[in-house]
PDB file of N, CA and C in Angstrom:
ATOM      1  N   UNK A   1       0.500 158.889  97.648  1.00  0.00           N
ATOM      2  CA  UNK A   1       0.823 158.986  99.056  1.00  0.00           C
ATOM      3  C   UNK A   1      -0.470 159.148  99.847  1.00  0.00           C
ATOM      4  N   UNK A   2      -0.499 158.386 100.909  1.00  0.00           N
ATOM      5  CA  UNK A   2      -1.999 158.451 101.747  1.00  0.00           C
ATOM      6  C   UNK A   2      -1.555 159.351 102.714  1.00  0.00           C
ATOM      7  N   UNK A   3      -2.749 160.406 102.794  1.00  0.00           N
ATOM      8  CA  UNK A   3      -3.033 161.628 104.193  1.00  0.00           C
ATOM      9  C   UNK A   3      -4.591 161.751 104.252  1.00  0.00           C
ATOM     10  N   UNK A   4      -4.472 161.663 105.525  1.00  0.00           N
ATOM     11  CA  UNK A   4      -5.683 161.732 106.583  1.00  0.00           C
ATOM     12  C   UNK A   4      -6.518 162.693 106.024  1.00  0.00           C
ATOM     13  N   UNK A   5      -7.476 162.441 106.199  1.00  0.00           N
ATOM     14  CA  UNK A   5      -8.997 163.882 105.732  1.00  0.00           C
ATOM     15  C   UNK A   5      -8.934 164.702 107.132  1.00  0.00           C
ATOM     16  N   UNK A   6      -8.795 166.190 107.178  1.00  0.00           N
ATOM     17  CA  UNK A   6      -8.603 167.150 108.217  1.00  0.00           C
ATOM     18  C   UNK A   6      -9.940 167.962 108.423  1.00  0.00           C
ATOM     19  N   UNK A   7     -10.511 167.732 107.873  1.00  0.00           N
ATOM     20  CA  UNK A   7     -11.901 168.780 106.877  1.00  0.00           C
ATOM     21  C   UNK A   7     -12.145 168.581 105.706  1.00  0.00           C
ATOM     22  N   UNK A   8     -13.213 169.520 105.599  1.00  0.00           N
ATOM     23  CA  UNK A   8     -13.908 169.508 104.115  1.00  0.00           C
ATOM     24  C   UNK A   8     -14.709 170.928 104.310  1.00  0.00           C
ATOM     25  N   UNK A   9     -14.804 171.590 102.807  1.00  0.00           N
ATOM     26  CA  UNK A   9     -15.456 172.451 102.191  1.00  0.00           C
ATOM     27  C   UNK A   9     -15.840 172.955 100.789  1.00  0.00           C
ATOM     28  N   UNK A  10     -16.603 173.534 100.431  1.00  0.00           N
ATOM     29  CA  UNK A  10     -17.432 173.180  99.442  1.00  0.00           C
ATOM     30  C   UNK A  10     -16.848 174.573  98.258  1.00  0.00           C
ATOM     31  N   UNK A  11     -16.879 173.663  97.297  1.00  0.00           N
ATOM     32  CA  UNK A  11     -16.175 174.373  95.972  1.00  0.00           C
ATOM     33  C   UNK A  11     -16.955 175.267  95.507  1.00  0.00           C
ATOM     34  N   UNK A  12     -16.771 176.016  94.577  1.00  0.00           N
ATOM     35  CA  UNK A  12     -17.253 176.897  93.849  1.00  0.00           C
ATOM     36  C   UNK A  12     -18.463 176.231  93.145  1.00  0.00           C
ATOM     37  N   UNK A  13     -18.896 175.245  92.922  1.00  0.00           N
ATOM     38  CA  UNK A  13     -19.694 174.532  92.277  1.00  0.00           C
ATOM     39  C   UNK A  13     -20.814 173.598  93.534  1.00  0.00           C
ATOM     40  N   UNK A  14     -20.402 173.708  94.395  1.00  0.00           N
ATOM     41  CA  UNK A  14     -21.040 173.331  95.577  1.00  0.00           C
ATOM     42  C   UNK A  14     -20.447 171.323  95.437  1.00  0.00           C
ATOM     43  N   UNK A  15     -19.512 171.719  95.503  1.00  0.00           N
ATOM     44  CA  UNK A  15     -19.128 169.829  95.441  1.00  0.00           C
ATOM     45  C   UNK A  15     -18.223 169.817  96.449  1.00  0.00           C
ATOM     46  N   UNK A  16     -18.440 169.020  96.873  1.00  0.00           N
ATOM     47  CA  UNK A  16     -17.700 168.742  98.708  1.00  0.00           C
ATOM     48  C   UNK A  16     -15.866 168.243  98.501  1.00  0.00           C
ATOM     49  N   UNK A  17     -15.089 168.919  98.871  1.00  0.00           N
ATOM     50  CA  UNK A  17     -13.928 168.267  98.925  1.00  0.00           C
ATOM     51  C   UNK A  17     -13.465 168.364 100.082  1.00  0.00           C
ATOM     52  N   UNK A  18     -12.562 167.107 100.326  1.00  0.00           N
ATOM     53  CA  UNK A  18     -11.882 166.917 101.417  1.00  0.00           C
ATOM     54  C   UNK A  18     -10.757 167.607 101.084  1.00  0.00           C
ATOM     55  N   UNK A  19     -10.499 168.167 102.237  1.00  0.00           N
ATOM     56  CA  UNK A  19      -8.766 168.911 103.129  1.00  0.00           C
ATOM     57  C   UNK A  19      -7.911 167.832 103.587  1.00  0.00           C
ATOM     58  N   UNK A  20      -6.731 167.797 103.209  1.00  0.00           N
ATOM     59  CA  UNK A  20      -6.071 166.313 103.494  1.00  0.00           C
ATOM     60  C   UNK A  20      -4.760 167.141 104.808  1.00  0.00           C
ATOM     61  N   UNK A  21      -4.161 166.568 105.325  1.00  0.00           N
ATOM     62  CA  UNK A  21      -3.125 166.646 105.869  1.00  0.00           C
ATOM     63  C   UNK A  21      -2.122 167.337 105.479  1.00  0.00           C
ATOM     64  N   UNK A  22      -1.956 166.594 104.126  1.00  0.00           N
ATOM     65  CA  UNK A  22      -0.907 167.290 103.449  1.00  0.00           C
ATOM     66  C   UNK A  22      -0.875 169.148 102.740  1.00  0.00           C
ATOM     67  N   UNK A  23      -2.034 169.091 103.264  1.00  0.00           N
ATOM     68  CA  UNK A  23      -2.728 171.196 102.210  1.00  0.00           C
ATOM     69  C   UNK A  23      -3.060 170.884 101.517  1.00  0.00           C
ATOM     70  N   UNK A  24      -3.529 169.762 100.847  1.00  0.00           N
ATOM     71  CA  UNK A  24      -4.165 169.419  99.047  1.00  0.00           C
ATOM     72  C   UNK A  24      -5.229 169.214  99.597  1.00  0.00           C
ATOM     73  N   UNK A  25      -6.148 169.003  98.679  1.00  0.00           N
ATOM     74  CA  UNK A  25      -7.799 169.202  98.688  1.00  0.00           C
ATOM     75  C   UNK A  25      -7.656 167.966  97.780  1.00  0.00           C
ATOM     76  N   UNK A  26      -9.301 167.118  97.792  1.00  0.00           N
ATOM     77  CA  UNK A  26      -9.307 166.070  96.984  1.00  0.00           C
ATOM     78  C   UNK A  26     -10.882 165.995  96.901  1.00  0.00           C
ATOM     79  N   UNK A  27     -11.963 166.052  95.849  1.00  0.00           N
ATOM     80  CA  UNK A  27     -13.027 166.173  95.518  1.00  0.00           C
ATOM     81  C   UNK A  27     -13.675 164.363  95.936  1.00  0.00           C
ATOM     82  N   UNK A  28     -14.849 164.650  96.932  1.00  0.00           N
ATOM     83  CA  UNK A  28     -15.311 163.541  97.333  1.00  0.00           C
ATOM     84  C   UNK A  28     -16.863 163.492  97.175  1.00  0.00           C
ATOM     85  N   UNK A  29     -17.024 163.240  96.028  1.00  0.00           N
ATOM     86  CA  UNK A  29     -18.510 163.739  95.177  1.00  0.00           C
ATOM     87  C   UNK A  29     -19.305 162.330  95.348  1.00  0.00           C
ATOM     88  N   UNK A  30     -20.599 162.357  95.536  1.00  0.00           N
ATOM     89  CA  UNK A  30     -21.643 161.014  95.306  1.00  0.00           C
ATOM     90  C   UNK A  30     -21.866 161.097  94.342  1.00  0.00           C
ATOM     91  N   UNK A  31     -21.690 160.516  93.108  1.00  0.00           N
ATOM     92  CA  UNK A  31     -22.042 160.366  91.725  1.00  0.00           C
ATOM     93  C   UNK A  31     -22.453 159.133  91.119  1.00  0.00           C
ATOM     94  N   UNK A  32     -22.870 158.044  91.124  1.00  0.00           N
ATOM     95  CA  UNK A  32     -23.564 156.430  91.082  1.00  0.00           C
ATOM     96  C   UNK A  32     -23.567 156.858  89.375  1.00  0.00           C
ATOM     97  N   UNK A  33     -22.532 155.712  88.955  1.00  0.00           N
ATOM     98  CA  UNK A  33     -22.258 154.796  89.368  1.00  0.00           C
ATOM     99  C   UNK A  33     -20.426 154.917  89.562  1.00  0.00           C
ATOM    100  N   UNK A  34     -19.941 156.105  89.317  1.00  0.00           N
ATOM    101  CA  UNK A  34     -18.919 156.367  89.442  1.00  0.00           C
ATOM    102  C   UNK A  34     -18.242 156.724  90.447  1.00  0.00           C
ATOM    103  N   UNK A  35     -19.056 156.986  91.675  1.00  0.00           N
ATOM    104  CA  UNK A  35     -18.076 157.655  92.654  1.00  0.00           C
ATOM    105  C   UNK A  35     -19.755 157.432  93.899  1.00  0.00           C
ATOM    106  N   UNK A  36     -19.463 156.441  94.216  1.00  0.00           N
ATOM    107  CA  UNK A  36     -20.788 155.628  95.810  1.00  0.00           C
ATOM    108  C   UNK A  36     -20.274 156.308  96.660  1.00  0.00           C
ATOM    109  N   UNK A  37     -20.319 157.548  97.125  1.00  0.00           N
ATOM    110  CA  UNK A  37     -19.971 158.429  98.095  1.00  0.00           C
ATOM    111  C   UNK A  37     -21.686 158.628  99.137  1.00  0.00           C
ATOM    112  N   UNK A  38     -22.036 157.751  99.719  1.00  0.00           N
ATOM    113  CA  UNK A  38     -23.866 158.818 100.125  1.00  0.00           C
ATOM    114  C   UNK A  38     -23.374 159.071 101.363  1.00  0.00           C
ATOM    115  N   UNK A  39     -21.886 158.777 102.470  1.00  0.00           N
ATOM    116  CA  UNK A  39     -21.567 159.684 103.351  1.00  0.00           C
ATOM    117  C   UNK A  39     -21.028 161.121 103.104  1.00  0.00           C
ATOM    118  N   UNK A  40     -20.916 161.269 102.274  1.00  0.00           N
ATOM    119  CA  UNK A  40     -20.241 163.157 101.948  1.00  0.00           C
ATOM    120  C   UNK A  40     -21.649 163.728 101.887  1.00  0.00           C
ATOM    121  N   UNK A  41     -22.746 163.302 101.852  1.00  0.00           N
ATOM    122  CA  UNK A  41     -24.031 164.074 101.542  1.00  0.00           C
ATOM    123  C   UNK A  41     -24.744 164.596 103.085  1.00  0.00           C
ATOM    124  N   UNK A  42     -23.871 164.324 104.125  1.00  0.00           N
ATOM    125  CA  UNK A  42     -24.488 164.273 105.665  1.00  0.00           C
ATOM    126  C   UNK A  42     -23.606 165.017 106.775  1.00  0.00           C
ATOM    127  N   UNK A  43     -23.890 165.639 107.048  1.00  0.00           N
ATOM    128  CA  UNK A  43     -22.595 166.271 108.500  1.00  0.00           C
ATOM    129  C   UNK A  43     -22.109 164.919 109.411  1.00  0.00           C
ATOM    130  N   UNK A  44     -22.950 164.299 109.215  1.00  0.00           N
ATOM    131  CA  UNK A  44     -22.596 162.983 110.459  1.00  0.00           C
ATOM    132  C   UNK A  44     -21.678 162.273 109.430  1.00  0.00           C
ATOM    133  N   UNK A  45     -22.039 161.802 108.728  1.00  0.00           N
ATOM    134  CA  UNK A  45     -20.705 160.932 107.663  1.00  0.00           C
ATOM    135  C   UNK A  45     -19.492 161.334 107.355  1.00  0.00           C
ATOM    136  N   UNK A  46     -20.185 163.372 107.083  1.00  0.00           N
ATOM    137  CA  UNK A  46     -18.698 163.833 106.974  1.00  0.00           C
ATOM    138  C   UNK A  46     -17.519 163.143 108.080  1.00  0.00           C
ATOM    139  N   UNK A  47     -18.537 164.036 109.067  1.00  0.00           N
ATOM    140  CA  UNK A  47     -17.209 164.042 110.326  1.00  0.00           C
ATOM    141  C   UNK A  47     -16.787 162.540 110.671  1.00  0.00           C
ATOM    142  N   UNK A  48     -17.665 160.872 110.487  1.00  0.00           N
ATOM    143  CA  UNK A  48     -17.159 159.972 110.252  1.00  0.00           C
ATOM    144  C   UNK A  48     -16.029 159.543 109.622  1.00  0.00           C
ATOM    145  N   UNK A  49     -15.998 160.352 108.435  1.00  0.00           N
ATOM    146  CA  UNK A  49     -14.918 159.824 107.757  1.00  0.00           C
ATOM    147  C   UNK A  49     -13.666 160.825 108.394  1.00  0.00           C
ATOM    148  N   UNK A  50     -13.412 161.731 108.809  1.00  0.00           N
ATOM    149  CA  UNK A  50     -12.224 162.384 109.569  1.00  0.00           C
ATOM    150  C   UNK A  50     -11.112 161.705 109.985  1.00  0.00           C
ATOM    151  N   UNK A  51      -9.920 161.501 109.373  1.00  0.00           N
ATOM    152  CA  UNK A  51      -8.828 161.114 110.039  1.00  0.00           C
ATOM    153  C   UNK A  51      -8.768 159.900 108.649  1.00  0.00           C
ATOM    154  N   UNK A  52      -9.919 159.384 108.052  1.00  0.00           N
ATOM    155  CA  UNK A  52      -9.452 158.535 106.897  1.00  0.00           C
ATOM    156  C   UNK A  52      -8.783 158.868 105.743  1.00  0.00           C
ATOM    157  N   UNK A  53      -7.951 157.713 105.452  1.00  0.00           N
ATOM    158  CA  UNK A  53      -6.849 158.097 104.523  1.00  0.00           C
ATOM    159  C   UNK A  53      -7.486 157.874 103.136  1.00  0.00           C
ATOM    160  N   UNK A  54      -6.567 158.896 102.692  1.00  0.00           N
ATOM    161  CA  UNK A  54      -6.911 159.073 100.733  1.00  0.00           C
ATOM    162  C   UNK A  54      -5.418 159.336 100.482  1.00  0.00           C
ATOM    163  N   UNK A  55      -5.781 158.849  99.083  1.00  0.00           N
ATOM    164  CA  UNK A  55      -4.638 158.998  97.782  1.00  0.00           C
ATOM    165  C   UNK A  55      -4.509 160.119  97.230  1.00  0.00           C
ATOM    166  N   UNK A  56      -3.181 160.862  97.826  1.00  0.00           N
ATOM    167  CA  UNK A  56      -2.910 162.405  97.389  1.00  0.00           C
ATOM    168  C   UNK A  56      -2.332 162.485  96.227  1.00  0.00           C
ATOM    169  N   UNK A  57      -2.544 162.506  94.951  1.00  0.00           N
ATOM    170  CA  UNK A  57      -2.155 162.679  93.708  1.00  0.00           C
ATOM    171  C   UNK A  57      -1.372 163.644  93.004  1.00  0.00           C
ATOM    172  N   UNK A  58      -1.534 164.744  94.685  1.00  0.00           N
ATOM    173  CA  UNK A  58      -0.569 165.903  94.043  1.00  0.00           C
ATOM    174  C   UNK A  58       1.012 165.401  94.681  1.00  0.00           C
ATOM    175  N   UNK A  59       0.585 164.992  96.231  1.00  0.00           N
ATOM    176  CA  UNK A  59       1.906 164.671  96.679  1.00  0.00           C
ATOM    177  C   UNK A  59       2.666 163.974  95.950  1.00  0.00           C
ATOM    178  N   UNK A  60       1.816 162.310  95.165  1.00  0.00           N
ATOM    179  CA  UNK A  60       2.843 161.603  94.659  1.00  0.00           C
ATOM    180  C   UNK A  60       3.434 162.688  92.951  1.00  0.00           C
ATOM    181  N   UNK A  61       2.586 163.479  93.060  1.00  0.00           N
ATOM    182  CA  UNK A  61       3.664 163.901  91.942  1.00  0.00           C
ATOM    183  C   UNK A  61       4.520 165.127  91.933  1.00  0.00           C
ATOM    184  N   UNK A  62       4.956 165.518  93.096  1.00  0.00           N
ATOM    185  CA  UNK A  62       5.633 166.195  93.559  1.00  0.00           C
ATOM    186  C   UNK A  62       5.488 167.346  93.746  1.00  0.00           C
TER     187      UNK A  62
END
């Protein structure tokens, strides 16, 4: 199920996750070659991406 990014804050491990719409959190890490994230590494990209949709994995599973 897709919900909007509301925020983001940083885990116990210092790895950035997004706050979705729905109350679930979803880990949005720069990791090359697995995960080309170099906007989560910036306050300006963060807040770019705001309001974009992600795949909530908890929602679709109930």
């Amino acid at each position: 199920m897709q919900q909007p990014i509301v925020g983001y804050h940083l885990d116990e491990e210092n790895h950035w996750v997004a706050e979705l719409a729905c109350g679930h959190g979803q880990h949005v890490r720069h990791n090359p070659p697995w995960q080309n994230r170099p906007w989560v590494m910036t306050e300006q990209g963060r807040k770019e991406k705001l309001g974009v949709m992600l795949e909530c994995k908890k929602c679709e599973e109930g």
